[in-house]
Protein backbone atom coordinates (compact mmCIF):
# COMPACT_ATOMS: atom_id res chain seq x y z
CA UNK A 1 0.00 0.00 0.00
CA UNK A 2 1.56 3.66 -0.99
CA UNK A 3 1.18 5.88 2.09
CA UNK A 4 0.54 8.97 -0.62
CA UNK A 5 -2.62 7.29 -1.45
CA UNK A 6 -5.27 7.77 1.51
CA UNK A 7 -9.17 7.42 1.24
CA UNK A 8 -10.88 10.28 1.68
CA UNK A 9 -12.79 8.85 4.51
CA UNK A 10 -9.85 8.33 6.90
CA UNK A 11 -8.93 11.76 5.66
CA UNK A 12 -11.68 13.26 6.68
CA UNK A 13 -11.78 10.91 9.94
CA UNK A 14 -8.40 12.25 10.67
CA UNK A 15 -10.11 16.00 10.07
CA UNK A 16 -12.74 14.92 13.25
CA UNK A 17 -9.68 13.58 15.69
CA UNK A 18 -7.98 16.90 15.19
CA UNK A 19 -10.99 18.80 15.52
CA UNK A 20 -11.87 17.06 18.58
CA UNK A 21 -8.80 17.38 19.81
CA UNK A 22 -8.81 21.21 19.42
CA UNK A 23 -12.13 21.36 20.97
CA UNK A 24 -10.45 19.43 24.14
CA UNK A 25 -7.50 22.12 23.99
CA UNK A 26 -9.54 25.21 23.28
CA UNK A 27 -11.72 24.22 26.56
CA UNK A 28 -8.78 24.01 29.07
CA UNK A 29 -7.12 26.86 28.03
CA UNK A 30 -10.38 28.75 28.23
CA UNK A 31 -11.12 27.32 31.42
CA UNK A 32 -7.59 28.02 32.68
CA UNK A 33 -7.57 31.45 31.56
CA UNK A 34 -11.32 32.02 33.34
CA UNK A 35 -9.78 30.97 36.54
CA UNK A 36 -7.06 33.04 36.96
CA UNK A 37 -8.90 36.15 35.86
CA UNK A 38 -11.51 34.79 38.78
CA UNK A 39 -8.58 34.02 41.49
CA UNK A 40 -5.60 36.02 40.72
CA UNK A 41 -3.64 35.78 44.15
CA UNK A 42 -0.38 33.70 44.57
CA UNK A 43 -2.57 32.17 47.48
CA UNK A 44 -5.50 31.55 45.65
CA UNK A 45 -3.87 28.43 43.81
CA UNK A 46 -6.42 25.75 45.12
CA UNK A 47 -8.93 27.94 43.95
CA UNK A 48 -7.25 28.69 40.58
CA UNK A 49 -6.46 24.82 40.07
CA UNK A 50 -10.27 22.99 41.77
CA UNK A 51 -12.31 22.93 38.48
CA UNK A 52 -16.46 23.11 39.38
CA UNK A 53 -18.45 19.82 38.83
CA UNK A 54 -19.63 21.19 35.60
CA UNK A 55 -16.27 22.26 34.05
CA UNK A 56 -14.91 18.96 34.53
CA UNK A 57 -18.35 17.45 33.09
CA UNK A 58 -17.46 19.26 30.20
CA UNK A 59 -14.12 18.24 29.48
CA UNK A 60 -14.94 14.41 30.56
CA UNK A 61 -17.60 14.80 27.48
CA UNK A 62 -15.06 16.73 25.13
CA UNK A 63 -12.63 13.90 26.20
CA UNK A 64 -14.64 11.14 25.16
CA UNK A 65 -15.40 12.90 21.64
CA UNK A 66 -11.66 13.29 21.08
CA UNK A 67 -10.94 9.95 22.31
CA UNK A 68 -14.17 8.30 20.21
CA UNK A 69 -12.67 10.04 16.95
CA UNK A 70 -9.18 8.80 17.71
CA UNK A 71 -10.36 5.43 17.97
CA UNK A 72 -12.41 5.87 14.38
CA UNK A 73 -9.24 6.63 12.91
CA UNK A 74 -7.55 3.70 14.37
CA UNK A 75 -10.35 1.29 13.19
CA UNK A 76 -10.17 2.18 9.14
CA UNK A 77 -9.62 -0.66 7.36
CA UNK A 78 -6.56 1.20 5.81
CA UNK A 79 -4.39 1.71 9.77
CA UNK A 80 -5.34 -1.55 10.00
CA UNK A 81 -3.98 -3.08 7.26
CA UNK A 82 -0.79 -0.74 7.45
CA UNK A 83 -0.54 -1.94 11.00
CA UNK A 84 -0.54 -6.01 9.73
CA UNK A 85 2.09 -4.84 7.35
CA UNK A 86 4.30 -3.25 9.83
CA UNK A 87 3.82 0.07 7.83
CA UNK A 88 1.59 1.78 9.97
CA UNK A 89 3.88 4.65 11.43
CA UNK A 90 4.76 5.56 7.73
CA UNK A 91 0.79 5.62 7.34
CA UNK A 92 -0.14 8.04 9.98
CA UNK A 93 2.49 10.11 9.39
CA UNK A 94 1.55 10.42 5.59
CA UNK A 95 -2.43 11.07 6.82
CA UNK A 96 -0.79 13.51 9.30
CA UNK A 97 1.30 15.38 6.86
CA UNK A 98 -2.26 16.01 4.79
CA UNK A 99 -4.45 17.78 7.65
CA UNK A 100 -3.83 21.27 8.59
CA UNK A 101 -2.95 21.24 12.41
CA UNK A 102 -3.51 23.54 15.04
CA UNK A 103 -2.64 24.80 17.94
CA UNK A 104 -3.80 26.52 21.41
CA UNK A 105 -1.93 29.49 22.72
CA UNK A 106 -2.87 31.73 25.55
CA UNK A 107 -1.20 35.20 24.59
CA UNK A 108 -1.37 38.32 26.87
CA UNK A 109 -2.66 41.68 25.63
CA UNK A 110 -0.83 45.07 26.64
CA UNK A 111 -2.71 44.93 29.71
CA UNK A 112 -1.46 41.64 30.48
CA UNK A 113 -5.17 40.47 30.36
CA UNK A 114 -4.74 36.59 28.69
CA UNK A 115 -6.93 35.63 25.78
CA UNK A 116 -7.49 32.19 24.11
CA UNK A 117 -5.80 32.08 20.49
CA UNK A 118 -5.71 29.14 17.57
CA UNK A 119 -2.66 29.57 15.30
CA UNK A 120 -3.30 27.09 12.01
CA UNK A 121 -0.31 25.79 10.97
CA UNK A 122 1.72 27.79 13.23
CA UNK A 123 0.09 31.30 12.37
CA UNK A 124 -2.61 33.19 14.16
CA UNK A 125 -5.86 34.41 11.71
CA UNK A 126 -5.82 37.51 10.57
CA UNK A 127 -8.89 38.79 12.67
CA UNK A 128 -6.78 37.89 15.82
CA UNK A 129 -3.83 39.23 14.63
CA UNK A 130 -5.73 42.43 13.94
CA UNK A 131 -7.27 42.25 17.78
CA UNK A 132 -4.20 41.88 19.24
């Protein structure tokens, strides 16, 4: 099997698990960022750190989406056939290679008030840039 020919399907399979997983990371940060704006003292660190009942309701469910879409991927006929030929690092990192990734940053404004940014493929949008 040639790892430069995917399905489409476990393409866009591979689309959901990264979108998943951005919807995991995009949460914490979020959350994170809520809490120390809500507890800001050095001595406020339990506070800062004890998520509510419902915040960590939400990331159990956004964990179980991410970790439901990884497991799709993992399941396509095609990872498992790369995996019975020994092949299927080279696999994944060819489906990889052909899904824009992105990433969760928590930048500071001026102020030094934090704010929740996704760079694509290493670059913040141009809206955000704009904001900034």
């Amino acid at each position: 099997m040639s790892t430069t020919d995917l399905p489409d399907d476990l393409i866009a399979l591979e689309e959901q698990r990264m979108q998943a997983r951005l919807d995991l990371d995009s949460y914490v940060a979020e959350v994170e960022v809520e809490r120390r704006a809500a507890y800001p003292d050095p001595e406020q660190i339990v506070e800062r750190r004890t998520w509510t009942p419902q915040e960590d309701g939400r990331w159990f469910e956004l964990r179980a989406a991410y970790a439901e879409a990884a497991a799709a991927v993992l399941d396509h006929p095609v990872i498992a056939q790369a995996a019975a030929d020994g092949k299927r690092w080279q696999v994944e990192e060819r489906l990889r290679s052909l899904v824009p990734r992105s990433q969760v940053v928590i930048r500071k404004d001026a102020a030094g008030v934090e704010r929740v940014v996704v760079l694509h493929n290493g670059e913040e949008p141009a809206a955000e840039v704009q904001a900034a």
